[in-house]
PDB file of N, CA and C in Angstrom:
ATOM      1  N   UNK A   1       0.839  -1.184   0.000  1.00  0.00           N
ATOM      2  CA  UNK A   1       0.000   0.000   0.000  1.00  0.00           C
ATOM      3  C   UNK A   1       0.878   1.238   0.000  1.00  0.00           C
ATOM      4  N   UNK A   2       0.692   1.999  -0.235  1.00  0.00           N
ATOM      5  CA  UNK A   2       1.099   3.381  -0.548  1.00  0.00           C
ATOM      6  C   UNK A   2       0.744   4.588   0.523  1.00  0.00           C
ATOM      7  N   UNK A   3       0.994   5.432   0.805  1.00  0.00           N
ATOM      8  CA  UNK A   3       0.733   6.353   1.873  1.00  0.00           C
ATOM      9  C   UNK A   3      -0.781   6.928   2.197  1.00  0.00           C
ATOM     10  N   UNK A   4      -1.468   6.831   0.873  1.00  0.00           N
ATOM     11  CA  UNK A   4      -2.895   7.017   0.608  1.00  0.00           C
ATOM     12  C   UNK A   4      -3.957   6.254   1.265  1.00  0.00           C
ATOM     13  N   UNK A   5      -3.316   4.317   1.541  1.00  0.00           N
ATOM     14  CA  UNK A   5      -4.192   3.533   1.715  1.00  0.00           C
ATOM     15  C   UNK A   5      -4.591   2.713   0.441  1.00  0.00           C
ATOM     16  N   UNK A   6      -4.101   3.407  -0.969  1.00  0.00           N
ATOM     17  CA  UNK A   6      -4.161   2.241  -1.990  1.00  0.00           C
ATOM     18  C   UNK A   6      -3.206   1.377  -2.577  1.00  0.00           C
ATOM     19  N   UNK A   7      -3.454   0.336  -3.107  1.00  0.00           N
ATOM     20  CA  UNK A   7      -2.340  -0.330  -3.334  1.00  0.00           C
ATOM     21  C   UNK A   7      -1.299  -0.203  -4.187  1.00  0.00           C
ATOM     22  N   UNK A   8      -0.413  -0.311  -4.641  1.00  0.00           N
ATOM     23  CA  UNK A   8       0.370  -0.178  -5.692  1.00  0.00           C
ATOM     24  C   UNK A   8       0.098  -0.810  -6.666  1.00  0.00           C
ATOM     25  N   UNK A   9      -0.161  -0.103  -7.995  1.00  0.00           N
ATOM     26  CA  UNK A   9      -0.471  -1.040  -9.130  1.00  0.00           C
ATOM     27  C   UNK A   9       0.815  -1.468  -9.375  1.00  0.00           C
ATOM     28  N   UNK A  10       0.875  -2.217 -10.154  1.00  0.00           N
ATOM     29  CA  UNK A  10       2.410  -2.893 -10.935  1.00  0.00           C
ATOM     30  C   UNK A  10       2.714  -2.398 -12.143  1.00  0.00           C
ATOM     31  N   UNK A  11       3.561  -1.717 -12.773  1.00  0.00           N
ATOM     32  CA  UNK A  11       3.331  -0.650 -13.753  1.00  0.00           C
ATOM     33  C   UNK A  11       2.929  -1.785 -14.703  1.00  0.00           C
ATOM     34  N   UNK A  12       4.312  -2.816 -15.242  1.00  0.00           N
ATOM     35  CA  UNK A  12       3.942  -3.587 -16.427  1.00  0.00           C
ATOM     36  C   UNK A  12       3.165  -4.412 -16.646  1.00  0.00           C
ATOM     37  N   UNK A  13       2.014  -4.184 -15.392  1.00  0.00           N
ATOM     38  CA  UNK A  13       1.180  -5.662 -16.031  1.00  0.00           C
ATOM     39  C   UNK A  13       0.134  -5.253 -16.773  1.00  0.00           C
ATOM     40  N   UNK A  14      -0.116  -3.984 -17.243  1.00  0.00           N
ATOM     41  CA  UNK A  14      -0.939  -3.673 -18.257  1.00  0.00           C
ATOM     42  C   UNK A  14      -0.514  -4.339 -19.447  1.00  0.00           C
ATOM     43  N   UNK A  15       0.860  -3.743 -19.196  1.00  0.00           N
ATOM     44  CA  UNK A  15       2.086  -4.435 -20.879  1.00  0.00           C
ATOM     45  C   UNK A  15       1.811  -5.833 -20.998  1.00  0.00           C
ATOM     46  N   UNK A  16       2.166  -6.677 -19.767  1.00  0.00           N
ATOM     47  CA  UNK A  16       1.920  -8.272 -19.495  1.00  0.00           C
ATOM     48  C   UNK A  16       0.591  -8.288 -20.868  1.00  0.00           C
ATOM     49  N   UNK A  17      -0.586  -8.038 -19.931  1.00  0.00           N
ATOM     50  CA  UNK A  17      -1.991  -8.514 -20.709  1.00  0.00           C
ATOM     51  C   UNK A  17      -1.887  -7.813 -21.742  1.00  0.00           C
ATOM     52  N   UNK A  18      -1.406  -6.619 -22.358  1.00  0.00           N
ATOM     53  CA  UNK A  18      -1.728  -6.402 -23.955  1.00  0.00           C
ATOM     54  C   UNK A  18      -0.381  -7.478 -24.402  1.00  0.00           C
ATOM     55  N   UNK A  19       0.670  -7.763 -24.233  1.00  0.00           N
ATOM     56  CA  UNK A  19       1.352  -9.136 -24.704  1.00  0.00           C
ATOM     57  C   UNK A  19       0.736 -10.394 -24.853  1.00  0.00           C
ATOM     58  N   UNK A  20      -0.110 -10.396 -23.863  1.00  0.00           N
ATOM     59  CA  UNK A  20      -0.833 -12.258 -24.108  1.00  0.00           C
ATOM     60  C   UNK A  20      -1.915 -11.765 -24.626  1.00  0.00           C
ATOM     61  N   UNK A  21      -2.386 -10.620 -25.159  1.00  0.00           N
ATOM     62  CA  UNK A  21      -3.573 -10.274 -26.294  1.00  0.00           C
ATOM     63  C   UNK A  21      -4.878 -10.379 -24.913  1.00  0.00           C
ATOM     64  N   UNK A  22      -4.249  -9.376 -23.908  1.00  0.00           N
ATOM     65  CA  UNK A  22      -5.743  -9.531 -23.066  1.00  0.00           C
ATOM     66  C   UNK A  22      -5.902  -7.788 -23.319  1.00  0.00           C
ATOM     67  N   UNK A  23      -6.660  -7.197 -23.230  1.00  0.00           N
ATOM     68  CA  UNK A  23      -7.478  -6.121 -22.958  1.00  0.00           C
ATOM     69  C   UNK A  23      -6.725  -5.673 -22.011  1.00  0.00           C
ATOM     70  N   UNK A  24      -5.703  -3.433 -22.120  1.00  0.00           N
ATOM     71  CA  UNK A  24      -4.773  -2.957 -21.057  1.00  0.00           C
ATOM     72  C   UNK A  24      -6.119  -3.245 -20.179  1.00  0.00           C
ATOM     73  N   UNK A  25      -5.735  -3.305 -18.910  1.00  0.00           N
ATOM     74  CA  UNK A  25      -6.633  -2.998 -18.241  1.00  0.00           C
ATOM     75  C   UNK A  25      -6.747  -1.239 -17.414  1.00  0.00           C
ATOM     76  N   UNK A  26      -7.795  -0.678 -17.127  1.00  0.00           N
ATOM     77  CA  UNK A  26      -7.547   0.518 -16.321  1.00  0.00           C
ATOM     78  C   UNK A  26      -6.913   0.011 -14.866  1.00  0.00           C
ATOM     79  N   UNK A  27      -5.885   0.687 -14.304  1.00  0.00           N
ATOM     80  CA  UNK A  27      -5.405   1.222 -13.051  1.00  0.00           C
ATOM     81  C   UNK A  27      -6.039   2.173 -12.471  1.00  0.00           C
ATOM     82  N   UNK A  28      -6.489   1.590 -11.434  1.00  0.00           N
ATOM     83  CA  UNK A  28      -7.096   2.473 -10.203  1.00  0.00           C
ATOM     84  C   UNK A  28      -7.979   3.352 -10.402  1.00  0.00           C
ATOM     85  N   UNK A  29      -9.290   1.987 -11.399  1.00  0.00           N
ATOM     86  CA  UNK A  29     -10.305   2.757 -11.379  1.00  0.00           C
ATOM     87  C   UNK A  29     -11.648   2.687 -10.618  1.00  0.00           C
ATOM     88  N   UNK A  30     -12.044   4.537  -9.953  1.00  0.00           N
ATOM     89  CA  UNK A  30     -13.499   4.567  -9.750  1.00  0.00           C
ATOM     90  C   UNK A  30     -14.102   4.226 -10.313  1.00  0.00           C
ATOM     91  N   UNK A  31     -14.987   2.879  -9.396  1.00  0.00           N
ATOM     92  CA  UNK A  31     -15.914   3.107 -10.205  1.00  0.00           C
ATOM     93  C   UNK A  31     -17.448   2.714  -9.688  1.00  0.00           C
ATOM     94  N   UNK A  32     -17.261   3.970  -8.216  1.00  0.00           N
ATOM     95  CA  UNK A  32     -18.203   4.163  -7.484  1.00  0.00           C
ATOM     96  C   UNK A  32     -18.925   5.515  -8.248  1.00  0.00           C
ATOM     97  N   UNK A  33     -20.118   6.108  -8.717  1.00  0.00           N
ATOM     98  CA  UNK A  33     -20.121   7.526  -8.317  1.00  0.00           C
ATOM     99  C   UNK A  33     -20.161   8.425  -7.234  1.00  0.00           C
ATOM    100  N   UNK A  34     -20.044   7.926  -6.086  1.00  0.00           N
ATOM    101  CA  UNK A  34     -20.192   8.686  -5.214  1.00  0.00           C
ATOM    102  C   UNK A  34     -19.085   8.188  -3.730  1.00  0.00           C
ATOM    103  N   UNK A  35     -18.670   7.597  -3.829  1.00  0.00           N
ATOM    104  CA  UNK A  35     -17.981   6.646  -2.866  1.00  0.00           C
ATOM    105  C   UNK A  35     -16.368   6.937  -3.720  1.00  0.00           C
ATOM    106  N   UNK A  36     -15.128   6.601  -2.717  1.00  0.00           N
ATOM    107  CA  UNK A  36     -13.806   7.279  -3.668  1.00  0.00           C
ATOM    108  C   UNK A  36     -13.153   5.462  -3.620  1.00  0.00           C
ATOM    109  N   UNK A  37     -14.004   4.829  -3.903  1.00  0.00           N
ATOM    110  CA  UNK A  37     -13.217   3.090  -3.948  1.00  0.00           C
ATOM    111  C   UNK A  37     -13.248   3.385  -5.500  1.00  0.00           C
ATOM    112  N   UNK A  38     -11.838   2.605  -5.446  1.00  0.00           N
ATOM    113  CA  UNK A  38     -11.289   1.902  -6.662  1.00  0.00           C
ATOM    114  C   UNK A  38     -10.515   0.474  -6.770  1.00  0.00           C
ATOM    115  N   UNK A  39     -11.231   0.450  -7.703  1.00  0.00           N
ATOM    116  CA  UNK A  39     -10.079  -1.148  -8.154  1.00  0.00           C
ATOM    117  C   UNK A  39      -8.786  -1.046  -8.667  1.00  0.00           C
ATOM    118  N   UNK A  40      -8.272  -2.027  -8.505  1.00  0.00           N
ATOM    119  CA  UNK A  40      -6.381  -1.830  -8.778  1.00  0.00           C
ATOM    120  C   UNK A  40      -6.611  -2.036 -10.023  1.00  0.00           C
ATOM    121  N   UNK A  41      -7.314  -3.016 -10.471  1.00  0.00           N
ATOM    122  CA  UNK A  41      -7.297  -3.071 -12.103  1.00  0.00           C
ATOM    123  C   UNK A  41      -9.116  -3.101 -12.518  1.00  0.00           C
ATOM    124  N   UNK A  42      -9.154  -2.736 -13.787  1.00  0.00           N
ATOM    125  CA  UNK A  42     -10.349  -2.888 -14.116  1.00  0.00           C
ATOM    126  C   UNK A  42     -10.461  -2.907 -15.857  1.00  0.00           C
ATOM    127  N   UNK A  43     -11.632  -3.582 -16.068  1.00  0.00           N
ATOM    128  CA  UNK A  43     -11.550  -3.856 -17.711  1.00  0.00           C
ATOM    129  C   UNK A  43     -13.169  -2.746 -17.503  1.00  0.00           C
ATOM    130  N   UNK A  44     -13.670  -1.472 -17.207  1.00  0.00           N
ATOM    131  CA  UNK A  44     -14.800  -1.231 -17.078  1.00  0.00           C
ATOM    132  C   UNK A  44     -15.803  -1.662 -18.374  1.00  0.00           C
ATOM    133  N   UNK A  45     -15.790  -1.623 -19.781  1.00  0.00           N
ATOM    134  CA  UNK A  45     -16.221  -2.426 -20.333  1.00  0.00           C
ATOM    135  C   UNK A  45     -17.150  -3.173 -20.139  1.00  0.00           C
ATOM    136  N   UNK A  46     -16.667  -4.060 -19.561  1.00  0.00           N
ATOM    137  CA  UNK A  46     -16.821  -5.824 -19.535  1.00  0.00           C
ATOM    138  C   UNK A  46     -17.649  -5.537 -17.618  1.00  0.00           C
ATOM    139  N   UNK A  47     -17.198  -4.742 -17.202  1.00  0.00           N
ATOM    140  CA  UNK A  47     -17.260  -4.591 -15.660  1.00  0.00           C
ATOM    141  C   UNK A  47     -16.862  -5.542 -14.679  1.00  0.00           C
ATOM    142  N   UNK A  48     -15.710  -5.882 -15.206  1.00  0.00           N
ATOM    143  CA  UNK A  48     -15.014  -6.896 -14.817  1.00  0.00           C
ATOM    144  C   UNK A  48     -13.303  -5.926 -13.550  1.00  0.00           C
ATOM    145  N   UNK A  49     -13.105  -6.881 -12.456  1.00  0.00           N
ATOM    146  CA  UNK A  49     -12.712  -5.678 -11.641  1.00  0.00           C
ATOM    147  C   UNK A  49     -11.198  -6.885 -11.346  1.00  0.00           C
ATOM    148  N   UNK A  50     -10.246  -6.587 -10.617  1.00  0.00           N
ATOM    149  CA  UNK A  50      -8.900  -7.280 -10.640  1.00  0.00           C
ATOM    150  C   UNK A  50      -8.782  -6.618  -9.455  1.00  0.00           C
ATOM    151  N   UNK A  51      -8.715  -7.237  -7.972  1.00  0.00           N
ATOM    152  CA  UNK A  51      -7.897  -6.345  -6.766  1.00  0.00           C
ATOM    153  C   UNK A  51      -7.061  -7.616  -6.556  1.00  0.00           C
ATOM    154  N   UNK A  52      -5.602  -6.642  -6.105  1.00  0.00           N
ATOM    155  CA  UNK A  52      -4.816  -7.568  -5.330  1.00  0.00           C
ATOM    156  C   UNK A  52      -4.594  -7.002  -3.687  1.00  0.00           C
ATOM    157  N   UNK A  53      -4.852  -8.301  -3.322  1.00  0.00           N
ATOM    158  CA  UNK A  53      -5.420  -8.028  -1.743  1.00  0.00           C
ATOM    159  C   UNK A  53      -3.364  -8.511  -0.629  1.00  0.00           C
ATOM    160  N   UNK A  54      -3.402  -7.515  -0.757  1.00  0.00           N
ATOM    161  CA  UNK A  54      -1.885  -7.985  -0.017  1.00  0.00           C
ATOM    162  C   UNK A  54      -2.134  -8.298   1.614  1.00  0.00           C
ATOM    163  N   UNK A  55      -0.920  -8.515   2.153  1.00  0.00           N
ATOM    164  CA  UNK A  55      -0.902  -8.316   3.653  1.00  0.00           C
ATOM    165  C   UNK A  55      -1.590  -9.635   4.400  1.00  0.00           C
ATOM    166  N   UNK A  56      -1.803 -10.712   3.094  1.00  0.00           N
ATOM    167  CA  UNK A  56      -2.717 -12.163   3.718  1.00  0.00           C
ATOM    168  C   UNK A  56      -1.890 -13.011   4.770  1.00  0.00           C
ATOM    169  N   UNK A  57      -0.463 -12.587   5.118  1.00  0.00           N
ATOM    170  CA  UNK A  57       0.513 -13.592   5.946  1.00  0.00           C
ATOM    171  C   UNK A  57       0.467 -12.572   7.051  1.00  0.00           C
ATOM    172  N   UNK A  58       0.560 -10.877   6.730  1.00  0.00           N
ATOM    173  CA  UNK A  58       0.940  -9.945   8.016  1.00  0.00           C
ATOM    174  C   UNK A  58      -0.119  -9.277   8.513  1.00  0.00           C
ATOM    175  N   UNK A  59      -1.169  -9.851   8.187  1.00  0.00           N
ATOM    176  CA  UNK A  59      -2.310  -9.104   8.814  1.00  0.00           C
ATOM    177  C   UNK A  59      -2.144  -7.627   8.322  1.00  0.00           C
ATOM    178  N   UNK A  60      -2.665  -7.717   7.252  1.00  0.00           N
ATOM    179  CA  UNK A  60      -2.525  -6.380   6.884  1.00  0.00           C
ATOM    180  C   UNK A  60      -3.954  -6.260   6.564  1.00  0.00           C
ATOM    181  N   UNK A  61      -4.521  -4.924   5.996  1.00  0.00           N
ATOM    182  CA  UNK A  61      -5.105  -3.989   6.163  1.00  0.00           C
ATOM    183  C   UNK A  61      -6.747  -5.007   5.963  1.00  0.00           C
ATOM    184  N   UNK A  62      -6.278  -5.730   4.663  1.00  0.00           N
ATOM    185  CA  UNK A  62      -7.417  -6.648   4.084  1.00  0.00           C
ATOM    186  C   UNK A  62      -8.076  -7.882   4.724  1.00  0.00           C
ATOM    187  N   UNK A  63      -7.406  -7.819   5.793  1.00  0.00           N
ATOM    188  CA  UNK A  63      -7.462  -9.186   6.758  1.00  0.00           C
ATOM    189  C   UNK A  63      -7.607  -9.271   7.960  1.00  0.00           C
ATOM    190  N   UNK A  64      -7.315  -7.448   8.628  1.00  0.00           N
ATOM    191  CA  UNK A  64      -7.842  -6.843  10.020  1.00  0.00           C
ATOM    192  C   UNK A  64      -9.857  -6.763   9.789  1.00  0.00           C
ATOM    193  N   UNK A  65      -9.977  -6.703  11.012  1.00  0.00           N
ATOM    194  CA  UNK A  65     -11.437  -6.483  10.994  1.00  0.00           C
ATOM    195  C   UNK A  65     -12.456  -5.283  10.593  1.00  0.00           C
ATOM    196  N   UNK A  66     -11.536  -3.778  10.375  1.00  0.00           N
ATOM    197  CA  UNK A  66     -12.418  -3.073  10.303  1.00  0.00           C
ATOM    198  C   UNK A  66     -11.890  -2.729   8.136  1.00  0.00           C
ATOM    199  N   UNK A  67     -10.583  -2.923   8.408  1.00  0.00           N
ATOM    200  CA  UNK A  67     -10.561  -3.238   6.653  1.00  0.00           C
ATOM    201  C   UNK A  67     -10.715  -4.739   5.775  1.00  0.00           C
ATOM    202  N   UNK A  68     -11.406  -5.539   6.183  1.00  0.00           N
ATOM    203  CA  UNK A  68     -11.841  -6.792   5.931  1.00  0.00           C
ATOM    204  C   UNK A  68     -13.621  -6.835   5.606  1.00  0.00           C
ATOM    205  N   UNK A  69     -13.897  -5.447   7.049  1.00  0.00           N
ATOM    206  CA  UNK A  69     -15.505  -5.251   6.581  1.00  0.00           C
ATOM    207  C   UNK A  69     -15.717  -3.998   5.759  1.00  0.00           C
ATOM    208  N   UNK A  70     -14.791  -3.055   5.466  1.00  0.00           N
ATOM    209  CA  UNK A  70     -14.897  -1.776   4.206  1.00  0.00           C
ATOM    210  C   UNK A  70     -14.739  -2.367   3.218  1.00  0.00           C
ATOM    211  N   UNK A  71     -13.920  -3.693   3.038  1.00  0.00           N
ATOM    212  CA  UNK A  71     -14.054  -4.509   1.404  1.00  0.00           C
ATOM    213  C   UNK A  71     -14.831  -5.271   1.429  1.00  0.00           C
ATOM    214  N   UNK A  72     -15.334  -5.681   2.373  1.00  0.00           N
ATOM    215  CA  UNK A  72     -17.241  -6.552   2.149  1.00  0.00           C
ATOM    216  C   UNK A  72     -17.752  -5.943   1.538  1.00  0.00           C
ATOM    217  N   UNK A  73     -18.043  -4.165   1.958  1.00  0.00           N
ATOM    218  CA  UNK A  73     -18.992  -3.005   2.141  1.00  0.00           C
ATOM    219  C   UNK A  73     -18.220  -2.812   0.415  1.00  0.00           C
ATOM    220  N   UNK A  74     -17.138  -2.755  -0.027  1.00  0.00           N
ATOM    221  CA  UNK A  74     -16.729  -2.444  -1.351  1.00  0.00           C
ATOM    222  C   UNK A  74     -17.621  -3.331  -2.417  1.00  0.00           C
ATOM    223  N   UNK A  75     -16.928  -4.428  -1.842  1.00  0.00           N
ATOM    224  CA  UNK A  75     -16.919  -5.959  -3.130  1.00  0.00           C
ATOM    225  C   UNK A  75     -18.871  -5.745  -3.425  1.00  0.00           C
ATOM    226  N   UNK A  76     -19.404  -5.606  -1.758  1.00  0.00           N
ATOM    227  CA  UNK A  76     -21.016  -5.951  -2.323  1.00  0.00           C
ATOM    228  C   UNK A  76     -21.609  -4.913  -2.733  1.00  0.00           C
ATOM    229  N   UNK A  77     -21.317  -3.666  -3.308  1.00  0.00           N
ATOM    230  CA  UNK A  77     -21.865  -2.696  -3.881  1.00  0.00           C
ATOM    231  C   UNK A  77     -21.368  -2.869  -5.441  1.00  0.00           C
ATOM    232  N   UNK A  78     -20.078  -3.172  -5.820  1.00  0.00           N
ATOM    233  CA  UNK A  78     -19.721  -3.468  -7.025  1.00  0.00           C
ATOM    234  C   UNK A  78     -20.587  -4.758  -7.561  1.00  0.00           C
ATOM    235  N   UNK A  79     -21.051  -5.823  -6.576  1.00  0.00           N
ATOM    236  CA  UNK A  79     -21.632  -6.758  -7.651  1.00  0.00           C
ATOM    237  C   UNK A  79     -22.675  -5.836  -7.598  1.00  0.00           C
ATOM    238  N   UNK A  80     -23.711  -5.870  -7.010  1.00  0.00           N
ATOM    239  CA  UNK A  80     -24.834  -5.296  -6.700  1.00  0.00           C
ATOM    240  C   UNK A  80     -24.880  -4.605  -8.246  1.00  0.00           C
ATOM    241  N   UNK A  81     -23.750  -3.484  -8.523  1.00  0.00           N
ATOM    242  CA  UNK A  81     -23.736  -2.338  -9.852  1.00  0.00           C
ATOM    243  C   UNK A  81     -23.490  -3.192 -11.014  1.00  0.00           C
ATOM    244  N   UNK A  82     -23.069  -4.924 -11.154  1.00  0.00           N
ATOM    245  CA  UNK A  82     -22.968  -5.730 -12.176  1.00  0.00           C
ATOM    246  C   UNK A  82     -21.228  -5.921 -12.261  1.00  0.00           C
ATOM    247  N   UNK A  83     -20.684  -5.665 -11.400  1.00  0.00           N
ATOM    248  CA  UNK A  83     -19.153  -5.453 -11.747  1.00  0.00           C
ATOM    249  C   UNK A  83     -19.082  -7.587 -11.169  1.00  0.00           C
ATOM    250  N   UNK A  84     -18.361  -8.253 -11.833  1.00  0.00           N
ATOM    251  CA  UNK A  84     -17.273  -9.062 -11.188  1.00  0.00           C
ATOM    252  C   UNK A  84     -16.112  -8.702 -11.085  1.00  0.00           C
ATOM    253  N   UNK A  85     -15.681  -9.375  -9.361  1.00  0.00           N
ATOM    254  CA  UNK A  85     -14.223  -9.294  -8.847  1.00  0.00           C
ATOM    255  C   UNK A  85     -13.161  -9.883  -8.541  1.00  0.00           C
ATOM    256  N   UNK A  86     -12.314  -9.993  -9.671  1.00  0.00           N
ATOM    257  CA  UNK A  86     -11.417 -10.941  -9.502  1.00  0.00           C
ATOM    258  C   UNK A  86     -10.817 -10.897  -8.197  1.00  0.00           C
ATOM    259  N   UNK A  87      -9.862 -11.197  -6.983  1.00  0.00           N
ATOM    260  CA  UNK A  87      -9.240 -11.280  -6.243  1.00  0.00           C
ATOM    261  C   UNK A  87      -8.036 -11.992  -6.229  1.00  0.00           C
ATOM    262  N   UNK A  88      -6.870 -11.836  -5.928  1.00  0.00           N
ATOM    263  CA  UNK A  88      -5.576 -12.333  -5.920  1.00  0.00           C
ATOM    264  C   UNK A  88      -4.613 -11.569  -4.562  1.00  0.00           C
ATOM    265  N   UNK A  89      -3.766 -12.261  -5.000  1.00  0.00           N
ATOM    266  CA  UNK A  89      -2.098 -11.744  -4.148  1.00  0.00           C
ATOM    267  C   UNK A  89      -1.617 -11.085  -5.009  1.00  0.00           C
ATOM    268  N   UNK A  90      -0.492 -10.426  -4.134  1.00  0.00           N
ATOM    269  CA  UNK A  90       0.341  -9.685  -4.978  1.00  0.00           C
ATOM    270  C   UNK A  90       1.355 -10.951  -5.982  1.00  0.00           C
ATOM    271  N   UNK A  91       1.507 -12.203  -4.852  1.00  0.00           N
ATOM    272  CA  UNK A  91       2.409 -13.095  -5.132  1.00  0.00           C
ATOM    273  C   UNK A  91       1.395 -14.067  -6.788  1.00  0.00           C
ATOM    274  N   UNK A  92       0.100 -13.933  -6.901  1.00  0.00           N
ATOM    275  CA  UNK A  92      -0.717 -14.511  -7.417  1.00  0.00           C
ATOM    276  C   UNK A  92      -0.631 -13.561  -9.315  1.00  0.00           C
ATOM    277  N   UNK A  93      -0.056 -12.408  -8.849  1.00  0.00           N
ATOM    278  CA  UNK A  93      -0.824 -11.233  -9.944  1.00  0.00           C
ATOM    279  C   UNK A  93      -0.405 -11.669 -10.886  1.00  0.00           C
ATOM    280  N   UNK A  94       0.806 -12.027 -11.414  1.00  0.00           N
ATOM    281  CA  UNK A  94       1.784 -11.951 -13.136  1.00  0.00           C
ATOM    282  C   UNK A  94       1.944 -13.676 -13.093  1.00  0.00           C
ATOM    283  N   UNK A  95       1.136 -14.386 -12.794  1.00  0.00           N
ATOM    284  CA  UNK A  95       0.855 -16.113 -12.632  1.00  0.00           C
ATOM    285  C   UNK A  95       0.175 -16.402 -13.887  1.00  0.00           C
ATOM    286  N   UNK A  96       0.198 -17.446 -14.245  1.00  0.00           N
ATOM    287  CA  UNK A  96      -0.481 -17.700 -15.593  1.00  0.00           C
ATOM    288  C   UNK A  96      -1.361 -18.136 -15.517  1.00  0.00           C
ATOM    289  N   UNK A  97      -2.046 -18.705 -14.085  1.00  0.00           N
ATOM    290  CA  UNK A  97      -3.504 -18.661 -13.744  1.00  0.00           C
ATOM    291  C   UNK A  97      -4.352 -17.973 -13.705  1.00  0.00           C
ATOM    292  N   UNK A  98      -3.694 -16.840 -13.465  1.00  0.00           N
ATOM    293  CA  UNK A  98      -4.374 -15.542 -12.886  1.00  0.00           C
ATOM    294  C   UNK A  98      -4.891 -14.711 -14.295  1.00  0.00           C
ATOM    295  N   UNK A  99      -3.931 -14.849 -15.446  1.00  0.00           N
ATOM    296  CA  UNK A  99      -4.403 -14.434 -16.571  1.00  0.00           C
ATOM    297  C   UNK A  99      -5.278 -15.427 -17.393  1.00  0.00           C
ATOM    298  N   UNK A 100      -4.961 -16.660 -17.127  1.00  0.00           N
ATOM    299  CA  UNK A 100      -6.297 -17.700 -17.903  1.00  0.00           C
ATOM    300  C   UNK A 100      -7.490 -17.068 -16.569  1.00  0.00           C
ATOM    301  N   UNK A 101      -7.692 -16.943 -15.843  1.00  0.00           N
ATOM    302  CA  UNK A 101      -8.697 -16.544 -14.843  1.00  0.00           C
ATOM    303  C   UNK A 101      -9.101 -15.366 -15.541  1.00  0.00           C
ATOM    304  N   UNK A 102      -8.400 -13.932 -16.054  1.00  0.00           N
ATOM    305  CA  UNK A 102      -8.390 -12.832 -16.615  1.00  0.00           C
ATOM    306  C   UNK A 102      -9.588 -13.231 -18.041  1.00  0.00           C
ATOM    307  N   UNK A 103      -8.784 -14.106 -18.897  1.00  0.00           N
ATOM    308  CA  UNK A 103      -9.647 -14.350 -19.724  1.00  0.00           C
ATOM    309  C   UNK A 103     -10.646 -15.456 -19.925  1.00  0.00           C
ATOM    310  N   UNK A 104     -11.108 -15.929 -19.000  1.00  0.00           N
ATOM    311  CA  UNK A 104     -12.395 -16.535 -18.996  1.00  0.00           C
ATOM    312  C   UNK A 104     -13.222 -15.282 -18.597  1.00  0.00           C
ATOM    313  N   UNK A 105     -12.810 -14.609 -17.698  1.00  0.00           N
ATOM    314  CA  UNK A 105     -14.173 -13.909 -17.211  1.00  0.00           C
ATOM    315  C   UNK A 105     -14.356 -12.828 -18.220  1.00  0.00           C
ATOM    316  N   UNK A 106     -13.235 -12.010 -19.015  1.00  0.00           N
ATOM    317  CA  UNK A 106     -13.362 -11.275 -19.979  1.00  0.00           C
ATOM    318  C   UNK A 106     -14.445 -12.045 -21.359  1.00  0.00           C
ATOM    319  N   UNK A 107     -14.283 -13.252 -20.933  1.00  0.00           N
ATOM    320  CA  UNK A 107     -14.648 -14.412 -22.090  1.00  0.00           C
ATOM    321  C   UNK A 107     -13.831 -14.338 -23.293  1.00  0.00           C
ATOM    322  N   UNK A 108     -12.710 -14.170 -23.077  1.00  0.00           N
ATOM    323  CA  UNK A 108     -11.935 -14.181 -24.424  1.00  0.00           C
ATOM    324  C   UNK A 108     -11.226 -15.558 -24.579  1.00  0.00           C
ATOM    325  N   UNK A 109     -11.080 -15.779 -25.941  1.00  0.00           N
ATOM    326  CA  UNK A 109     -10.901 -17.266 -26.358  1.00  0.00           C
ATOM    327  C   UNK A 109      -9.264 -17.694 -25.595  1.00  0.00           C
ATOM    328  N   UNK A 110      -9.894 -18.815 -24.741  1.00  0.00           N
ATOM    329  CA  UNK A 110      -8.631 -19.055 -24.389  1.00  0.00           C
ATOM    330  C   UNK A 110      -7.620 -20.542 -25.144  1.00  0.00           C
ATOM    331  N   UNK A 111      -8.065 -20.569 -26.421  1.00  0.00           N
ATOM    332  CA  UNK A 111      -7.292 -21.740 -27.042  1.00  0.00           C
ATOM    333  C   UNK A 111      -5.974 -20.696 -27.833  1.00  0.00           C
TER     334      UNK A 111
END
C-alpha cells in the first residue's frame, strides 16, 4: 500500500496482458459515483474488476477487521452495480492462472 491507503499497481502488467492479447486494463479505477473506492485493475467495459489483496501472511489492512468489513462493504456494492471481482495476491498477480482466470471472465478465447 502506498501512503494514501491504496495499493500499488504494478506498472507492467498492463504491458503483461496487452502481450498475451488480453485487454490494457484501467489502473485504479473509480468506479463508485459517489464513494472514492477503486479497483487496482479494471476492464470497465466488460465490468469486470482485478484487486490484489496484499498483507494475507501480516495481517494487513485486508485481513484486520475493520478493513476486511470496508471490502465486504466495497466488493457488495460493485456486484450489486454488475461489476465481477477478480481477487488475488500480490504473489498470485503476473501467474499464468491468474491471466487464464483474466480471460475466462473477460470471455476471451482461451485456445
Amino acid at each position: 500500500m502506498d501512503g494514501d491507503g491504496r495499493t500499488r499497481v504494478t506498472p507492467h502488467f498492463g504491458a503483461v496482458c496487452k502481450a498475451l492479447k488480453i485487454p490494457e486494463p484501467v489502473a485504479e479505477h473509480r468506479f463508485h459515483p459517489s464513494r472514492k473506492w477503486r479497483f487496482d485493475y479494471a476492464w470497465p467495459d466488460a465490468k469486470v474488476a482485478l484487486e490484489v489483496e496484499g498483507g494475507a501472511w501480516t495481517r494487513g489492512r485486508h485481513t484486520r477487521g475493520a478493513g476486511f468489513v470496508k471490502d465486504l462493504e466495497k466488493y457488495s456494492e460493485a456486484t450489486a452495480s454488475g461489476w465481477r471481482v477478480l481477487r488475488v495476491t500480490p504473489d498470485q498477480l503476473l501467474t499464468p492462472d491468474t491471466f487464464d482466470l483474466i480471460r475466462r471472465t473477460l470471455a476471451l478465447d482461451t485456445l
